[in-house]
PDB file of N, CA and C in Angstrom:
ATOM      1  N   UNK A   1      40.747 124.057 209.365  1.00  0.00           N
ATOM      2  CA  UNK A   1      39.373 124.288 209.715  1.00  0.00           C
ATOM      3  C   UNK A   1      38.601 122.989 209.533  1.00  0.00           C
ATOM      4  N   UNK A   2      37.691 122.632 210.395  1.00  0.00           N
ATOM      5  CA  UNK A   2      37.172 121.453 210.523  1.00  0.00           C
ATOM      6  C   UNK A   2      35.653 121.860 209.959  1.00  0.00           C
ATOM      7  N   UNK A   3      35.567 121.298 208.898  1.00  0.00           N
ATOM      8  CA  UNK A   3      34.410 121.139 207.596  1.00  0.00           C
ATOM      9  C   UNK A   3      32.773 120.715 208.709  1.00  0.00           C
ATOM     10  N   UNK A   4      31.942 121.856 208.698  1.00  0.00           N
ATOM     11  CA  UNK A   4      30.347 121.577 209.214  1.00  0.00           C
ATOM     12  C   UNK A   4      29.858 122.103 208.301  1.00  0.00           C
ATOM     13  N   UNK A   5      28.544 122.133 208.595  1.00  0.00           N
ATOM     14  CA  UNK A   5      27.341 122.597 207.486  1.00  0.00           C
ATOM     15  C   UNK A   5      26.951 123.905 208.033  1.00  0.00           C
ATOM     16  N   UNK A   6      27.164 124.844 207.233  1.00  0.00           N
ATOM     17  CA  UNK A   6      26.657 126.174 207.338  1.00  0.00           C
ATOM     18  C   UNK A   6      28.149 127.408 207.613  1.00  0.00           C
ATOM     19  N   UNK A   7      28.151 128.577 207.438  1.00  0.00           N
ATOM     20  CA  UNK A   7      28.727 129.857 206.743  1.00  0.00           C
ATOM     21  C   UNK A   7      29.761 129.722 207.598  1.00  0.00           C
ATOM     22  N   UNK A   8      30.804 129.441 207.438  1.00  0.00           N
ATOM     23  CA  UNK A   8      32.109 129.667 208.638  1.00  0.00           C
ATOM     24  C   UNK A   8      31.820 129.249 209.804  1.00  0.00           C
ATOM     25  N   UNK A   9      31.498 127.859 209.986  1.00  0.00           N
ATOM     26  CA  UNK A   9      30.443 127.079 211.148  1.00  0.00           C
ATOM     27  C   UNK A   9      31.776 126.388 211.437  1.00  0.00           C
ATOM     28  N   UNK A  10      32.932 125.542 210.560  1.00  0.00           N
ATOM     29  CA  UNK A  10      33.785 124.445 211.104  1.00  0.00           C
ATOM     30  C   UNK A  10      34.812 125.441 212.552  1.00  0.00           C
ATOM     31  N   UNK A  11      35.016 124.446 213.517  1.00  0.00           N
ATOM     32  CA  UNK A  11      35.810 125.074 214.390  1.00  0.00           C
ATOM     33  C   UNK A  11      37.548 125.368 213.668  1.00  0.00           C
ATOM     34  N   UNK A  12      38.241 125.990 214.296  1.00  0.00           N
ATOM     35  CA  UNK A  12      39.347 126.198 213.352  1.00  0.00           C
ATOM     36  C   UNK A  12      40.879 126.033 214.602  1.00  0.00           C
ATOM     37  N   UNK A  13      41.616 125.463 213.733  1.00  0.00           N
ATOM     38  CA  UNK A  13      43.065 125.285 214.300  1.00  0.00           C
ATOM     39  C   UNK A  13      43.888 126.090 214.554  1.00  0.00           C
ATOM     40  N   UNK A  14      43.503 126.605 213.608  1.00  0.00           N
ATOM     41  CA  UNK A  14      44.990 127.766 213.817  1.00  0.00           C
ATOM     42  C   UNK A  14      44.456 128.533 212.663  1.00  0.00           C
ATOM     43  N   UNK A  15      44.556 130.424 212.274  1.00  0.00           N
ATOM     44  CA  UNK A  15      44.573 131.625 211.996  1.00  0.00           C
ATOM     45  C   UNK A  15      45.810 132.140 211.996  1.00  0.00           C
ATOM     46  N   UNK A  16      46.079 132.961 210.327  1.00  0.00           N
ATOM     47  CA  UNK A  16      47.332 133.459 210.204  1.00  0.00           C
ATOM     48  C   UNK A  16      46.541 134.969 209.391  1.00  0.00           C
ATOM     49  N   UNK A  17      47.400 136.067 209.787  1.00  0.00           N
ATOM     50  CA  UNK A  17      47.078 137.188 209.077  1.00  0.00           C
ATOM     51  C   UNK A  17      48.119 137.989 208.461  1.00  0.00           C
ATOM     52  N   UNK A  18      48.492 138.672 207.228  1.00  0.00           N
ATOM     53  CA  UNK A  18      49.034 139.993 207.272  1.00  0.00           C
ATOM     54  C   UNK A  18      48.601 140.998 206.233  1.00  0.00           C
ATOM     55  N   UNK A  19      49.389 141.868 206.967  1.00  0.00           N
ATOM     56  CA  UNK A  19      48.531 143.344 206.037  1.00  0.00           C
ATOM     57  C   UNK A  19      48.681 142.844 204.764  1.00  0.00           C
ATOM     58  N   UNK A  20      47.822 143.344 203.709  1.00  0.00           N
ATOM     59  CA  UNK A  20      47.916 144.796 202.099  1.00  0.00           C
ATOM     60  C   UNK A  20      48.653 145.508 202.301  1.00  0.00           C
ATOM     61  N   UNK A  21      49.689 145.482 201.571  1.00  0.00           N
ATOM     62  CA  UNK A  21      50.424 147.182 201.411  1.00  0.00           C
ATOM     63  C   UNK A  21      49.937 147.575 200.489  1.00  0.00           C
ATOM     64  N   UNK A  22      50.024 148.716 200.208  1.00  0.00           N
ATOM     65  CA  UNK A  22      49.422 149.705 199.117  1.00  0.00           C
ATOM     66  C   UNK A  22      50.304 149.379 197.999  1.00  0.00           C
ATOM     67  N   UNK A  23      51.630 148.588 198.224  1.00  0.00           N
ATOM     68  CA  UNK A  23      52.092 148.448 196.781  1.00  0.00           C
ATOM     69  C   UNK A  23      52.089 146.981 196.286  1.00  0.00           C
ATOM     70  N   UNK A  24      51.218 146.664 197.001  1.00  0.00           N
ATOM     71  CA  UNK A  24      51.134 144.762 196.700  1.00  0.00           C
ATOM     72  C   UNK A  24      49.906 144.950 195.042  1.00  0.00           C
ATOM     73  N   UNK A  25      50.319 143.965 194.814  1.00  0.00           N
ATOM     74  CA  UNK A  25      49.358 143.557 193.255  1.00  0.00           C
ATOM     75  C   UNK A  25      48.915 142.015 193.661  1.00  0.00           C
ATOM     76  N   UNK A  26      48.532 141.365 192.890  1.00  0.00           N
ATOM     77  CA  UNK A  26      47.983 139.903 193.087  1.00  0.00           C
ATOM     78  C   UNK A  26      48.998 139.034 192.865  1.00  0.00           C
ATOM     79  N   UNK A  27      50.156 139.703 192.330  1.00  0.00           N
ATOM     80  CA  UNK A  27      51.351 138.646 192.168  1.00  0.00           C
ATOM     81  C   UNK A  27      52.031 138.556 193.734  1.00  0.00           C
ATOM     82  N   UNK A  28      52.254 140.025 193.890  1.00  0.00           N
ATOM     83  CA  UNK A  28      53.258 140.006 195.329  1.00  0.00           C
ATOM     84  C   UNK A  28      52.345 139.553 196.521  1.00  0.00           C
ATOM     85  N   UNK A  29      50.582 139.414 196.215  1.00  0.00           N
ATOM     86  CA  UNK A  29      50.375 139.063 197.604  1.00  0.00           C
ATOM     87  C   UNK A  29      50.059 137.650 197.426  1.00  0.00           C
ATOM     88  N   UNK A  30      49.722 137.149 196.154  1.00  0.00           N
ATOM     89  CA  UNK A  30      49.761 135.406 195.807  1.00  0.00           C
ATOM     90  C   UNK A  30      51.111 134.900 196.690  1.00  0.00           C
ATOM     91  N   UNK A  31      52.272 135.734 195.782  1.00  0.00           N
ATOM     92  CA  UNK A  31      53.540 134.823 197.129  1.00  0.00           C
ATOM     93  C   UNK A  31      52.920 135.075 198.084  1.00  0.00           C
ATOM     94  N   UNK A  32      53.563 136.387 198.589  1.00  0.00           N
ATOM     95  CA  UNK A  32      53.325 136.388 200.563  1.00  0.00           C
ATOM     96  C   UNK A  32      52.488 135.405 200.612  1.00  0.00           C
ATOM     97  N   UNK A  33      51.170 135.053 200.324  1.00  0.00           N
ATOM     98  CA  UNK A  33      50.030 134.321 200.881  1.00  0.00           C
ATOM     99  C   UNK A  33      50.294 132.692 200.977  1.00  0.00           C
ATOM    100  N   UNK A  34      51.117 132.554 199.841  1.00  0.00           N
ATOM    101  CA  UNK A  34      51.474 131.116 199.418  1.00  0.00           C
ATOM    102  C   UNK A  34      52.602 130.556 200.367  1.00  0.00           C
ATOM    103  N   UNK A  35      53.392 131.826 201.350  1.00  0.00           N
ATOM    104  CA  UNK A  35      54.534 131.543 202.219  1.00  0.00           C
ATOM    105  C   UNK A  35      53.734 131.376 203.249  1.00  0.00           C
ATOM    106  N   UNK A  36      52.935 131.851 203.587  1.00  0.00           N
ATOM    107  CA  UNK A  36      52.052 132.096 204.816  1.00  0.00           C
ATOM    108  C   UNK A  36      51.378 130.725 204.796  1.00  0.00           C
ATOM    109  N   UNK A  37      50.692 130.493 204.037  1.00  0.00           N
ATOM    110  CA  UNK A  37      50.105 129.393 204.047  1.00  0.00           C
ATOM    111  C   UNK A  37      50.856 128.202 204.202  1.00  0.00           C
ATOM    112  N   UNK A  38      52.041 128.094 203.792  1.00  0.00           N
ATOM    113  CA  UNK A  38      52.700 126.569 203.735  1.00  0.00           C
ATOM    114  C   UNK A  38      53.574 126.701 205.118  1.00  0.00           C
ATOM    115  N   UNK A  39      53.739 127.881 206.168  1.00  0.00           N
ATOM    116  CA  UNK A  39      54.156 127.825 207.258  1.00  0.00           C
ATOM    117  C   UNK A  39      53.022 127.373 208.155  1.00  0.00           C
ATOM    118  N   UNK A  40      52.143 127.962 207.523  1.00  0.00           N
ATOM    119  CA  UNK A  40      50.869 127.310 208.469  1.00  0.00           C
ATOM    120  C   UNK A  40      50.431 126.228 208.401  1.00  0.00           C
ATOM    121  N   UNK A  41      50.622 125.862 207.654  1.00  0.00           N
ATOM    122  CA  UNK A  41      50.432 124.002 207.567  1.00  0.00           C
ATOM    123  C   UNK A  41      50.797 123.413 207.951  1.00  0.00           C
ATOM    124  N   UNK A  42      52.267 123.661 208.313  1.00  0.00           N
ATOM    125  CA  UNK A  42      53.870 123.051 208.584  1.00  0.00           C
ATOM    126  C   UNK A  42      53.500 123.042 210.256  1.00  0.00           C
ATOM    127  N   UNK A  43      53.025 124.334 210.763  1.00  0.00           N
ATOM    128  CA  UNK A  43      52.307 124.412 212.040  1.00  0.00           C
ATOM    129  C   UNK A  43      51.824 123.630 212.744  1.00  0.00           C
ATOM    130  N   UNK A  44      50.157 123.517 212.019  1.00  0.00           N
ATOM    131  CA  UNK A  44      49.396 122.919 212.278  1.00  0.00           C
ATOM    132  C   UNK A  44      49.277 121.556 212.214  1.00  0.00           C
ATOM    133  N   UNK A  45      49.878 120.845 211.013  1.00  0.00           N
ATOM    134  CA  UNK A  45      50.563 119.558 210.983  1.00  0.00           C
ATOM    135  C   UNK A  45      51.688 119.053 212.562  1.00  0.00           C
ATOM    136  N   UNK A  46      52.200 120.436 213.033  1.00  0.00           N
ATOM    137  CA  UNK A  46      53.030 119.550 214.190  1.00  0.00           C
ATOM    138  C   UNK A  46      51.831 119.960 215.119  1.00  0.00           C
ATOM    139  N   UNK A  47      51.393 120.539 215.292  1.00  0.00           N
ATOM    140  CA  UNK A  47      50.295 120.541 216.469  1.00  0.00           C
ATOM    141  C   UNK A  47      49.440 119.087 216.553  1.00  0.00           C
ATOM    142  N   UNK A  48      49.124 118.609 215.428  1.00  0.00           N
ATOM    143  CA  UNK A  48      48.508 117.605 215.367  1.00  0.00           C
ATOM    144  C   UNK A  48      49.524 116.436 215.400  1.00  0.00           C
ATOM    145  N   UNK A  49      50.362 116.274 215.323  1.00  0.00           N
ATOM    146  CA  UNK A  49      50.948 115.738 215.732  1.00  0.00           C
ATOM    147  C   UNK A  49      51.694 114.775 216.893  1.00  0.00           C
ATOM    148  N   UNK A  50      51.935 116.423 217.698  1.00  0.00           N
ATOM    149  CA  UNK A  50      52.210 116.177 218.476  1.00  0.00           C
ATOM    150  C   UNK A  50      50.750 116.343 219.965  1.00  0.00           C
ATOM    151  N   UNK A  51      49.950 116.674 219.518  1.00  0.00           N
ATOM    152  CA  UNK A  51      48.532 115.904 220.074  1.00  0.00           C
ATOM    153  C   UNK A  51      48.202 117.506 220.795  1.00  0.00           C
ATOM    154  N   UNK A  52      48.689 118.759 220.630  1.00  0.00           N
ATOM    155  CA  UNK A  52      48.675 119.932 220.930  1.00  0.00           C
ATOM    156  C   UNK A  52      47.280 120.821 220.141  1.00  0.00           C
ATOM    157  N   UNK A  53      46.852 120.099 219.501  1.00  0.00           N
ATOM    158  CA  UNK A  53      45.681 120.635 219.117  1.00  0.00           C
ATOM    159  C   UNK A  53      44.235 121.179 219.495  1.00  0.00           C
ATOM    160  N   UNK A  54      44.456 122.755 219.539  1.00  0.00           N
ATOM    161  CA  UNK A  54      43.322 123.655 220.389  1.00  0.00           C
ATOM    162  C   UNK A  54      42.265 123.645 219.381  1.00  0.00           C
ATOM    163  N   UNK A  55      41.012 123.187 219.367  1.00  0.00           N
ATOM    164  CA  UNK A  55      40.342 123.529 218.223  1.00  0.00           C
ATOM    165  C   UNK A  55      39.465 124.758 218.305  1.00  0.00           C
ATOM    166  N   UNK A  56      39.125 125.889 217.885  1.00  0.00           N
ATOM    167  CA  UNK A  56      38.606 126.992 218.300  1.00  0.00           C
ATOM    168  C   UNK A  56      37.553 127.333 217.172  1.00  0.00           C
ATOM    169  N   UNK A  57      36.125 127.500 218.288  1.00  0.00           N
ATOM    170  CA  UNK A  57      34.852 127.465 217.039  1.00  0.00           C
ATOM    171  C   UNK A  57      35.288 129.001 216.740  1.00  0.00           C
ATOM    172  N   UNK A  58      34.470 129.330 215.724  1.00  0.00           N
ATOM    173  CA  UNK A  58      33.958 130.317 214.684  1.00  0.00           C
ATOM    174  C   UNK A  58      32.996 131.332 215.581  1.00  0.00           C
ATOM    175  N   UNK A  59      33.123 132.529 215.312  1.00  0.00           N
ATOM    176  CA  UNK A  59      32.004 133.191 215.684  1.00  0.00           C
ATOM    177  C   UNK A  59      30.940 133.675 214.364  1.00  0.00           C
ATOM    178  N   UNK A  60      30.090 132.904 214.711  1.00  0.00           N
ATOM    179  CA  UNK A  60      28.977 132.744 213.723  1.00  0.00           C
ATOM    180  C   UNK A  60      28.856 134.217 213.136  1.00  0.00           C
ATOM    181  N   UNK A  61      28.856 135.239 214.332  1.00  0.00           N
ATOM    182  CA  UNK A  61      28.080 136.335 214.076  1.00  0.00           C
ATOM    183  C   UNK A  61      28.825 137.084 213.255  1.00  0.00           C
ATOM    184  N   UNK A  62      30.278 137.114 212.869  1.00  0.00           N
ATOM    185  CA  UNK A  62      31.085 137.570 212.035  1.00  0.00           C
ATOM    186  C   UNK A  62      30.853 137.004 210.571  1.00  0.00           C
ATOM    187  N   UNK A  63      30.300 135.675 210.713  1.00  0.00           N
ATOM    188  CA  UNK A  63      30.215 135.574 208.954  1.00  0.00           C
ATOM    189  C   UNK A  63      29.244 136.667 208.230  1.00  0.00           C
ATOM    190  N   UNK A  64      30.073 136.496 206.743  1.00  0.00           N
ATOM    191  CA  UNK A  64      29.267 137.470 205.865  1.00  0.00           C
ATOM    192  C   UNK A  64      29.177 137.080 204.329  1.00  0.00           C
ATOM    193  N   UNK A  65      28.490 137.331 203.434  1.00  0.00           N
ATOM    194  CA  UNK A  65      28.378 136.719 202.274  1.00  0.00           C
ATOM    195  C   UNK A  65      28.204 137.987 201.409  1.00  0.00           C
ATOM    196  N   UNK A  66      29.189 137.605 200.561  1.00  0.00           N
ATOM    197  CA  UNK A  66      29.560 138.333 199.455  1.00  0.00           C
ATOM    198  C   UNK A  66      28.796 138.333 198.499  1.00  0.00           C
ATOM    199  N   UNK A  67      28.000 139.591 197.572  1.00  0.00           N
ATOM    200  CA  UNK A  67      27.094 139.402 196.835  1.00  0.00           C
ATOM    201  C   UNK A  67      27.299 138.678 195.331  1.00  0.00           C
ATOM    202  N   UNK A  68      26.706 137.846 194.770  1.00  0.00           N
ATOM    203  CA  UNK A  68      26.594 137.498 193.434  1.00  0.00           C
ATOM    204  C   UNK A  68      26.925 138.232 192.224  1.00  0.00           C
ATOM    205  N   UNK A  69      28.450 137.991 191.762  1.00  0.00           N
ATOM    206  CA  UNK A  69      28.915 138.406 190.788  1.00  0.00           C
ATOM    207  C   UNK A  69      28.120 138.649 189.802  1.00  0.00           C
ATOM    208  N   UNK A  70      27.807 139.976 189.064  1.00  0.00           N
ATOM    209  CA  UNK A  70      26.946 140.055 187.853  1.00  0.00           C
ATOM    210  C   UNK A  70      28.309 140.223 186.622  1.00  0.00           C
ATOM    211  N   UNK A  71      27.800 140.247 185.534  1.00  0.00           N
ATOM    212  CA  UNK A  71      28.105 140.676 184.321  1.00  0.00           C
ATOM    213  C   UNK A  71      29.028 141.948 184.593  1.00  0.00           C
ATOM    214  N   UNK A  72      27.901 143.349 184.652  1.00  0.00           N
ATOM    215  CA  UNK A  72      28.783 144.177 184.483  1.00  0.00           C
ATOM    216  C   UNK A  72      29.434 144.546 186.187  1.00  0.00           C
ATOM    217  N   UNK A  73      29.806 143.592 186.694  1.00  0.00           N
ATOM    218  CA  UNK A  73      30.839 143.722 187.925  1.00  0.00           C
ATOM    219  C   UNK A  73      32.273 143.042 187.521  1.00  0.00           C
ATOM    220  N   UNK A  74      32.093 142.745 185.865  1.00  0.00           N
ATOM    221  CA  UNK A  74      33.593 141.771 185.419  1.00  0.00           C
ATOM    222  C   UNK A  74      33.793 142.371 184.620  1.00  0.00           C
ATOM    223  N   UNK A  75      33.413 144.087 184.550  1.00  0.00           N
ATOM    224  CA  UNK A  75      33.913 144.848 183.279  1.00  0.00           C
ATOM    225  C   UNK A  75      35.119 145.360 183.908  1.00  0.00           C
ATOM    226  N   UNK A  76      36.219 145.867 182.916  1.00  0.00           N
ATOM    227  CA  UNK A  76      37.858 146.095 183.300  1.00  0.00           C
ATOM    228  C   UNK A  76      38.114 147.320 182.088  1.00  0.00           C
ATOM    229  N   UNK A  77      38.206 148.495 182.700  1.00  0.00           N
ATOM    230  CA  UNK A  77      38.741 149.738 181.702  1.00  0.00           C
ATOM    231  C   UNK A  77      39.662 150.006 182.027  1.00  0.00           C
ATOM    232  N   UNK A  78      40.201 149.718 180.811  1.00  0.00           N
ATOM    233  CA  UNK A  78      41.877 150.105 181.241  1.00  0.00           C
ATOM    234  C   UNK A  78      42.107 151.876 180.909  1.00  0.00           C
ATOM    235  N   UNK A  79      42.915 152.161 181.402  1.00  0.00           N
ATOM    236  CA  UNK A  79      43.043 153.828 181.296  1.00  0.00           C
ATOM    237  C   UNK A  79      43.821 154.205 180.003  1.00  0.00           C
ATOM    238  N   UNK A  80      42.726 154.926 179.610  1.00  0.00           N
ATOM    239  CA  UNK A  80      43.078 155.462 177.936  1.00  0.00           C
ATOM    240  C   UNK A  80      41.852 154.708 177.129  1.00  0.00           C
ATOM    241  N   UNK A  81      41.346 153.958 177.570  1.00  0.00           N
ATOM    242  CA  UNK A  81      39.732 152.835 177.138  1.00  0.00           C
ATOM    243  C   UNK A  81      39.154 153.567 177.141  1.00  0.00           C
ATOM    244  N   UNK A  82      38.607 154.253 175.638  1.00  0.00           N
ATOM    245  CA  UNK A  82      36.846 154.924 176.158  1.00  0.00           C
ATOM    246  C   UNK A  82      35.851 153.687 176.215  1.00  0.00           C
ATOM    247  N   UNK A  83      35.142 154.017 177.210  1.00  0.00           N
ATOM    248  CA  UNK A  83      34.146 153.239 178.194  1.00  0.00           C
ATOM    249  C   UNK A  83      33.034 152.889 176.843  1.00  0.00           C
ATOM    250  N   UNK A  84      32.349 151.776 177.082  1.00  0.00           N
ATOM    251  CA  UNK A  84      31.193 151.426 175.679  1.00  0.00           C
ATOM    252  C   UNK A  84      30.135 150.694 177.020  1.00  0.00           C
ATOM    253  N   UNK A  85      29.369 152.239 177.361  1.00  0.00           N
ATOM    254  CA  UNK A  85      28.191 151.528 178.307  1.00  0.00           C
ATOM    255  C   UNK A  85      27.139 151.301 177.629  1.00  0.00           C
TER     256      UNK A  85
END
């Protein structure tokens, strides 16, 4: 993605996606994500390379901003925890 000023504004090279499974945790989707990502690099590095490079803007109207983490949005009850609101 090529770095501009403002919310998902840089045009972009190349896009990779895959599902959540319902039995993924942050470990199993850290890999997947970490495989995904270093194929995509590997990609996009020969695209540029080899001078094949499509650059494709952003659609502005899709960006979105995630609200400001508070305090009690970083509380974690574990089950069997009685709750101390």
């Amino acid at each position: 993605m090529r770095i501009e000023e403002g919310m998902d504004a840089g045009a972009m090279l190349l896009q990779r996606a895959i599902p959540i499974a319902p039995e993924d945790d942050a470990g199993t989707l850290h890999d997947r994500l970490a495989e995904l990502g270093a194929s995509a690099l590997a990609d996009a590095l020969r695209m540029l390379s080899r001078g094949e490079a499509t650059w494709n803007l952003q659609d502005e109207t899709r960006a979105t901003r995630a609200p400001k983490l508070r305090d009690e949005d970083c509380r974690l009850e574990l089950a069997g925890t009685p709750s101390r609101s």
